[in-house]
C-alpha atoms as a PDB file:
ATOM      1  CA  UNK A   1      80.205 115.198 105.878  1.00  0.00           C
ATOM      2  CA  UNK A   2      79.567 117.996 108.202  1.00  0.00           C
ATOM      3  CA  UNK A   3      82.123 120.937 109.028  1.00  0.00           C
ATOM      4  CA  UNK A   4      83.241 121.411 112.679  1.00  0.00           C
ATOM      5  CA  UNK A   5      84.998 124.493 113.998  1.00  0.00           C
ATOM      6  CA  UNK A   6      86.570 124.562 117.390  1.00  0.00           C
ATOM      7  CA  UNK A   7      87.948 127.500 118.975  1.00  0.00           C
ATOM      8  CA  UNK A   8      91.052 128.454 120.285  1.00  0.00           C
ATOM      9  CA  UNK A   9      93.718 125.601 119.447  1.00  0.00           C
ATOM     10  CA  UNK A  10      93.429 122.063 119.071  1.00  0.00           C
ATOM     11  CA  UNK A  11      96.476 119.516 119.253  1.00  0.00           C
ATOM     12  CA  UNK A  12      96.791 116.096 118.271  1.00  0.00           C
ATOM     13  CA  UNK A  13      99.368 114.446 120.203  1.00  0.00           C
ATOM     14  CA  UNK A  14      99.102 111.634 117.218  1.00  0.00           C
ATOM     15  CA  UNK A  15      98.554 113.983 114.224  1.00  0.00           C
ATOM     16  CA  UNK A  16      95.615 114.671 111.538  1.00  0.00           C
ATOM     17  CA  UNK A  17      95.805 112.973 108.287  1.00  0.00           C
ATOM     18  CA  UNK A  18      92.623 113.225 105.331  1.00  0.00           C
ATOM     19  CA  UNK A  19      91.447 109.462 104.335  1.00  0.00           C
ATOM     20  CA  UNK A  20      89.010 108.471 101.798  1.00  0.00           C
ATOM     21  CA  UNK A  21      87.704 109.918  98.399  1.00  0.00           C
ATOM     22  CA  UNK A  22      86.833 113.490  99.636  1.00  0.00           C
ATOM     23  CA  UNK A  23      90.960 113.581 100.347  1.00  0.00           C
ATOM     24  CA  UNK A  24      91.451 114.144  96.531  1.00  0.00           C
ATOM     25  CA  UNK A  25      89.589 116.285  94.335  1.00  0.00           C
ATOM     26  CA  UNK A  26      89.937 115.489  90.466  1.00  0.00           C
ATOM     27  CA  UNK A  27      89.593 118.820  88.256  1.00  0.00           C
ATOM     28  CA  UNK A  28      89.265 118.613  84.329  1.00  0.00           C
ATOM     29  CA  UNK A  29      88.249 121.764  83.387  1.00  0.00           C
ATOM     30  CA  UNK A  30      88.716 126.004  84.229  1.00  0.00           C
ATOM     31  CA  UNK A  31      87.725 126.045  87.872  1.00  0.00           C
ATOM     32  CA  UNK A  32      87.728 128.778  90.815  1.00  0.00           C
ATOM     33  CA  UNK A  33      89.184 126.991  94.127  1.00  0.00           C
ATOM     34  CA  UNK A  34      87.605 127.897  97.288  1.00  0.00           C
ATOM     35  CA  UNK A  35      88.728 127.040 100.901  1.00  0.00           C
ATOM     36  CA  UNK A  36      85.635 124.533 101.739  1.00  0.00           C
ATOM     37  CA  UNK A  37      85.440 121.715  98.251  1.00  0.00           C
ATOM     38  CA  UNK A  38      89.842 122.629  98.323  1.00  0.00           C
ATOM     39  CA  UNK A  39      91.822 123.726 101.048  1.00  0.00           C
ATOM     40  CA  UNK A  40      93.689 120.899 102.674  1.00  0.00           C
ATOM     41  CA  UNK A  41      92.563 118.656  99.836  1.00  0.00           C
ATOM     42  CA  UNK A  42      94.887 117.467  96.596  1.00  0.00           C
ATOM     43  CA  UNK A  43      93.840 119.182  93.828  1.00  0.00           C
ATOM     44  CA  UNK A  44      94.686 116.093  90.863  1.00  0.00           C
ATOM     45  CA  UNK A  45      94.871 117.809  87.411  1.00  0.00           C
ATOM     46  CA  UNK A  46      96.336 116.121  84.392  1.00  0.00           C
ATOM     47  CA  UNK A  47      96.352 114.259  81.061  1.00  0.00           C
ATOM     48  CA  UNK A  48      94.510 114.868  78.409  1.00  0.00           C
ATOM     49  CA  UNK A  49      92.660 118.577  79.110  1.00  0.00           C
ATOM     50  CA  UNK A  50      89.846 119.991  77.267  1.00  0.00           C
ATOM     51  CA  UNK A  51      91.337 123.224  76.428  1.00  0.00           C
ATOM     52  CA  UNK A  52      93.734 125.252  78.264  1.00  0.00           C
ATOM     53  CA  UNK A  53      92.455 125.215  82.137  1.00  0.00           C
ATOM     54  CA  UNK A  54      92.680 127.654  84.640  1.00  0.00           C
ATOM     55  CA  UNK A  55      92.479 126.664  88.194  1.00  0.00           C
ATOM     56  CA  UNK A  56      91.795 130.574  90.046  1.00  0.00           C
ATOM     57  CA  UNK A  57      92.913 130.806  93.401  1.00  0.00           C
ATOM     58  CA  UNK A  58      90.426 133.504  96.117  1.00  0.00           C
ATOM     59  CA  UNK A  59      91.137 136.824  96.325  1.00  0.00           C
ATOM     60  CA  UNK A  60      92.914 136.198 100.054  1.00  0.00           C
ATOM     61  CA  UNK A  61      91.219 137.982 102.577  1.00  0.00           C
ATOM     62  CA  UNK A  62      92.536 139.167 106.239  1.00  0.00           C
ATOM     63  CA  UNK A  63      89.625 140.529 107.262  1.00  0.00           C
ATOM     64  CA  UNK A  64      89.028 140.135 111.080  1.00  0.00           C
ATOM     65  CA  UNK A  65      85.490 139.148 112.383  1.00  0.00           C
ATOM     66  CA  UNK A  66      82.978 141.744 112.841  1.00  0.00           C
ATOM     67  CA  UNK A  67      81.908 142.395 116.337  1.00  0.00           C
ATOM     68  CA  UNK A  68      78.644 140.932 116.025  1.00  0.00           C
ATOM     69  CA  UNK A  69      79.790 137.434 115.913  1.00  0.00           C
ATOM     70  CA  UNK A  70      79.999 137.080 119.049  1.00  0.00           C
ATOM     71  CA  UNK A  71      82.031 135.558 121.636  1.00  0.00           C
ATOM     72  CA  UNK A  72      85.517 133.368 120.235  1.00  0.00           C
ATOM     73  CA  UNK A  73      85.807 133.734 116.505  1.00  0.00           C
ATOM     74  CA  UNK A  74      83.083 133.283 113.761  1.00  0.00           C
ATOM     75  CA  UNK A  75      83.004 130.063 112.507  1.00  0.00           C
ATOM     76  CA  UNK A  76      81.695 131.703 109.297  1.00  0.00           C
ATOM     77  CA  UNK A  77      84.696 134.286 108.715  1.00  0.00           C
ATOM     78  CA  UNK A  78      85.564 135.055 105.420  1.00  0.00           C
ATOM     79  CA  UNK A  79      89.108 135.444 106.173  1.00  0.00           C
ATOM     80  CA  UNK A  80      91.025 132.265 104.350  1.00  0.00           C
ATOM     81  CA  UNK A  81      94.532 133.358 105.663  1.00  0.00           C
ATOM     82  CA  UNK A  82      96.301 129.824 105.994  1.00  0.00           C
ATOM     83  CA  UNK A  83      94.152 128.117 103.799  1.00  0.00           C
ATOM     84  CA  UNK A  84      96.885 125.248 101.748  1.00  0.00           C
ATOM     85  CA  UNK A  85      96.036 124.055  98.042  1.00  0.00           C
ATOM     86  CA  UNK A  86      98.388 121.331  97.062  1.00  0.00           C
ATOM     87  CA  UNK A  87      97.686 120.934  93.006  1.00  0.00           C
ATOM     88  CA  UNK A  88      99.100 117.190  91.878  1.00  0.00           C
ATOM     89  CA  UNK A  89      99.860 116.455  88.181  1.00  0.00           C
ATOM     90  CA  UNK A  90      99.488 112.409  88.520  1.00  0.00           C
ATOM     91  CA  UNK A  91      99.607 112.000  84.517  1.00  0.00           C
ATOM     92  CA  UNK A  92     101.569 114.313  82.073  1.00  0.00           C
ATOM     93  CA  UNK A  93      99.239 117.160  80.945  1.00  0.00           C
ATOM     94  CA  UNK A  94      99.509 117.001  76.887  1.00  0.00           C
ATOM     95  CA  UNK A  95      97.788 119.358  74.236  1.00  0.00           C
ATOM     96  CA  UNK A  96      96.890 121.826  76.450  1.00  0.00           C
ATOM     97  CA  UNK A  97      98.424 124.068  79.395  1.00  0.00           C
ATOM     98  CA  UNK A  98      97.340 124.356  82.915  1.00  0.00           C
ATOM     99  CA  UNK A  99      97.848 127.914  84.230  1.00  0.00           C
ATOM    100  CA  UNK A 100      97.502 128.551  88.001  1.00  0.00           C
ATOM    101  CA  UNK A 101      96.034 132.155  88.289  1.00  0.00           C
ATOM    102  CA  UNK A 102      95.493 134.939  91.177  1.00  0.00           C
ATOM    103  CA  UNK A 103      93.237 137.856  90.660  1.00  0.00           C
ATOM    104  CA  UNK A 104      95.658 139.668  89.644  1.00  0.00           C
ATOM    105  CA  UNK A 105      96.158 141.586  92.785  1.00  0.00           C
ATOM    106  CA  UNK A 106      97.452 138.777  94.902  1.00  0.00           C
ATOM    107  CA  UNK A 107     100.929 137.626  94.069  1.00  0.00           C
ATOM    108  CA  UNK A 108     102.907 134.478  94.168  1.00  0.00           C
ATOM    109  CA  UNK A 109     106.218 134.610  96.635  1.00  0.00           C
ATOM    110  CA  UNK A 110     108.426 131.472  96.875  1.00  0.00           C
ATOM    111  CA  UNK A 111     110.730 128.833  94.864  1.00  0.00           C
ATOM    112  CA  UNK A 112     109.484 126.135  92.961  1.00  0.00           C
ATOM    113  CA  UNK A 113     112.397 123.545  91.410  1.00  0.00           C
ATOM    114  CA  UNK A 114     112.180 122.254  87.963  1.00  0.00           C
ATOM    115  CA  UNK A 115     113.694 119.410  87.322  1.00  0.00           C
ATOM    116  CA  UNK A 116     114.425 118.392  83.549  1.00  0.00           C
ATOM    117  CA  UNK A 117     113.328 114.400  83.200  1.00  0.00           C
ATOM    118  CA  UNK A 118     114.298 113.322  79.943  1.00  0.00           C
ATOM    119  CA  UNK A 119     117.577 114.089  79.604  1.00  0.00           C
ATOM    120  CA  UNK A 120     119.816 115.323  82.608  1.00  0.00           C
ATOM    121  CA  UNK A 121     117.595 115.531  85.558  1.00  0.00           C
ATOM    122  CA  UNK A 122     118.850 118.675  85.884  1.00  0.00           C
ATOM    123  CA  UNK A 123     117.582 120.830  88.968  1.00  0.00           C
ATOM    124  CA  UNK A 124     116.804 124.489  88.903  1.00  0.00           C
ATOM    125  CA  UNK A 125     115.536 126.759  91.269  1.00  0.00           C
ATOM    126  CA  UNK A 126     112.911 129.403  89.821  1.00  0.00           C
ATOM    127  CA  UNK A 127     112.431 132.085  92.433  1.00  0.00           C
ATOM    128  CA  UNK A 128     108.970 134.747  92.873  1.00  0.00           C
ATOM    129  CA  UNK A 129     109.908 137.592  94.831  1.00  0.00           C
ATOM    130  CA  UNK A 130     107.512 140.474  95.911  1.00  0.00           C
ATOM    131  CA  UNK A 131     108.999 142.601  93.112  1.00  0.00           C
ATOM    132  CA  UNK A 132     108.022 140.065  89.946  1.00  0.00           C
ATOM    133  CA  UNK A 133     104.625 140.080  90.498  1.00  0.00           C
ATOM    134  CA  UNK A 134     104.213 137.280  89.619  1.00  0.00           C
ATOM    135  CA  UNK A 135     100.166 136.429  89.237  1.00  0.00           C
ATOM    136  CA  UNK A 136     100.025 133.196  87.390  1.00  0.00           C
ATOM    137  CA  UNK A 137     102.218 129.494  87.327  1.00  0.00           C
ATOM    138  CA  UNK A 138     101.736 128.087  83.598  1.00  0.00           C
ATOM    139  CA  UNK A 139     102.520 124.589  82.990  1.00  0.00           C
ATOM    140  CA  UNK A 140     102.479 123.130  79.508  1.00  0.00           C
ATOM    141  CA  UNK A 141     103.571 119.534  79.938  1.00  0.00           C
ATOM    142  CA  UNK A 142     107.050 120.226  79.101  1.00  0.00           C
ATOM    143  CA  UNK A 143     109.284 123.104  79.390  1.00  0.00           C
ATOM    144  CA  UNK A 144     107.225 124.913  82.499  1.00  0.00           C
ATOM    145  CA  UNK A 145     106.425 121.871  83.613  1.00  0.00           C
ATOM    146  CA  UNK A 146     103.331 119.750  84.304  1.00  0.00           C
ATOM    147  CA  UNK A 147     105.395 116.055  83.708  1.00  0.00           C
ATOM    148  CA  UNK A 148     104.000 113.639  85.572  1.00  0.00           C
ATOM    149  CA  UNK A 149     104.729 113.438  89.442  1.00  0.00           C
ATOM    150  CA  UNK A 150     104.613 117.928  89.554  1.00  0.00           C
ATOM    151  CA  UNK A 151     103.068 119.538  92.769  1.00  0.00           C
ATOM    152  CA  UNK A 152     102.916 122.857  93.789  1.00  0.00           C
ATOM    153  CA  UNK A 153     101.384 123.890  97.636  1.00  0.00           C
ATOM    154  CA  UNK A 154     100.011 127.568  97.803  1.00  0.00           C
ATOM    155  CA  UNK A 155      99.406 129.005 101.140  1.00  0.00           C
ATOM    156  CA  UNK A 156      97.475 132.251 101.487  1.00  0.00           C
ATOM    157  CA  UNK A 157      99.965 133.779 103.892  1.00  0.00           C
ATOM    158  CA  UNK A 158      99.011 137.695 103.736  1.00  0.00           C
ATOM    159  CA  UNK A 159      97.570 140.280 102.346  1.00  0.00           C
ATOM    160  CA  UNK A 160      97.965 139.553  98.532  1.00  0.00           C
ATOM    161  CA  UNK A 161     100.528 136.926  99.189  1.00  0.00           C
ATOM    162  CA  UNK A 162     100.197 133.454  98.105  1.00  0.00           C
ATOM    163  CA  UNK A 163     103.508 131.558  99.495  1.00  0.00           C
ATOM    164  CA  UNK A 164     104.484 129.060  97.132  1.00  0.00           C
ATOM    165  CA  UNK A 165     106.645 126.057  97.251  1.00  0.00           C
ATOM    166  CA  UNK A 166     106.983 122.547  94.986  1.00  0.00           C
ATOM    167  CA  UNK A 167     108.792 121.241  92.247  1.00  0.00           C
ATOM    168  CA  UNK A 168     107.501 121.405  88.843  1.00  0.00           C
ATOM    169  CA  UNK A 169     108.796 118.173  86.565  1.00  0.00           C
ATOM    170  CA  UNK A 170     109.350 119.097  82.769  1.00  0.00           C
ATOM    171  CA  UNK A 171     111.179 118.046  79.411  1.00  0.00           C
ATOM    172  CA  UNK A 172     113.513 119.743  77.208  1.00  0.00           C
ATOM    173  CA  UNK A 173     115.363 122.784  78.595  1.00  0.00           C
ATOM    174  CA  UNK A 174     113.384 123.350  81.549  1.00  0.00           C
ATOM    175  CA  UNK A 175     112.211 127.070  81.638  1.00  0.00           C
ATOM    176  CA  UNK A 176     110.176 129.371  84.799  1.00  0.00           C
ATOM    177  CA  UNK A 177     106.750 128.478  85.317  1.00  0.00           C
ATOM    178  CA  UNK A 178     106.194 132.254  87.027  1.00  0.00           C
ATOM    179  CA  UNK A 179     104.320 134.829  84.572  1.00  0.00           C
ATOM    180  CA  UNK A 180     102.592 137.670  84.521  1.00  0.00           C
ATOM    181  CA  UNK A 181     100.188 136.432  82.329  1.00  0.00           C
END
């Protein structure tokens, strides 16, 4: 499949929607997303996992084009401001953890619910503010989350600012997925 890049806006008076097996991307092991094989795609990650595995999110970048690209905007910016990752846990992850990492300088802001599924379906609301910085979402398949049916969506919003939003299914006394480490 080829990329396309249009400039200036584009509107669908029907909507977009991604179909087929490029839609989802399965991930088993440590991997470093990047806008073109992830953004807009579902990230699945779960079950059984090798070891502990890291998916790292791009250092965002806001840069604007350089004015040597030319006329409209450069269809080969580096700048992945708006770029979505929606990360799907379609079987509980067991033995292992699945941390969600930034690089350190870009921070997660936003809510994500946990919601305790074995016992109360309890619902709490675990919130990353500027001020936490917060750098990584662990998941261990039962406190933290990572029960089958979790999804997070990250947005690179700003400047070292990863907007977050999802809910995070666990077991036991549900605890916040947010860490510094």
């Amino acid at each position: 499949m080829s990329r396309t890049t249009f400039q200036g806006s584009v509107r669908s008076l029907a909507g977009f929607y991604a179909q087929g097996p490029g839609a989802v991307v399965a991930i088993t092991s440590s991997t470093t997303l990047n806008p073109i094989d992830h953004g807009g795609r579902i990230i699945s990650v779960g079950g059984a996992l090798a070891a502990t595995t890291t998916l790292t999110l791009p250092t965002i970048n806001v840069s604007t084009n350089p004015t040597t690209s030319g006329p409209g905007e450069d269809p080969n910016t580096l700048n992945n401001e708006g770029v979505l990752y929606t990360i799907w846990v379609p079987t509980t992850i067991t033995t292992s953890s699945l941390k969600i990492a930034t690089d350190g300088t870009d921070l997660f802001i936003g809510t994500l619910f946990g919601v305790d599924t074995d016992t109360s379906d309890a619902l709490v609301a675990y919130n990353a503010l500027a001020a936490d910085a917060f750098d990584f979402i662990n998941l261990n398949g039962g406190t933290t989350g990572g029960v089958a049916g979790t999804f997070i969506e990250i947005v690179a919003v700003a400047a070292n600012c990863y907007m977050v939003t999802g809910t995070v299914n666990g077991s036991g006394t549900v605890a916040t997925p947010f860490s510094t480490t």
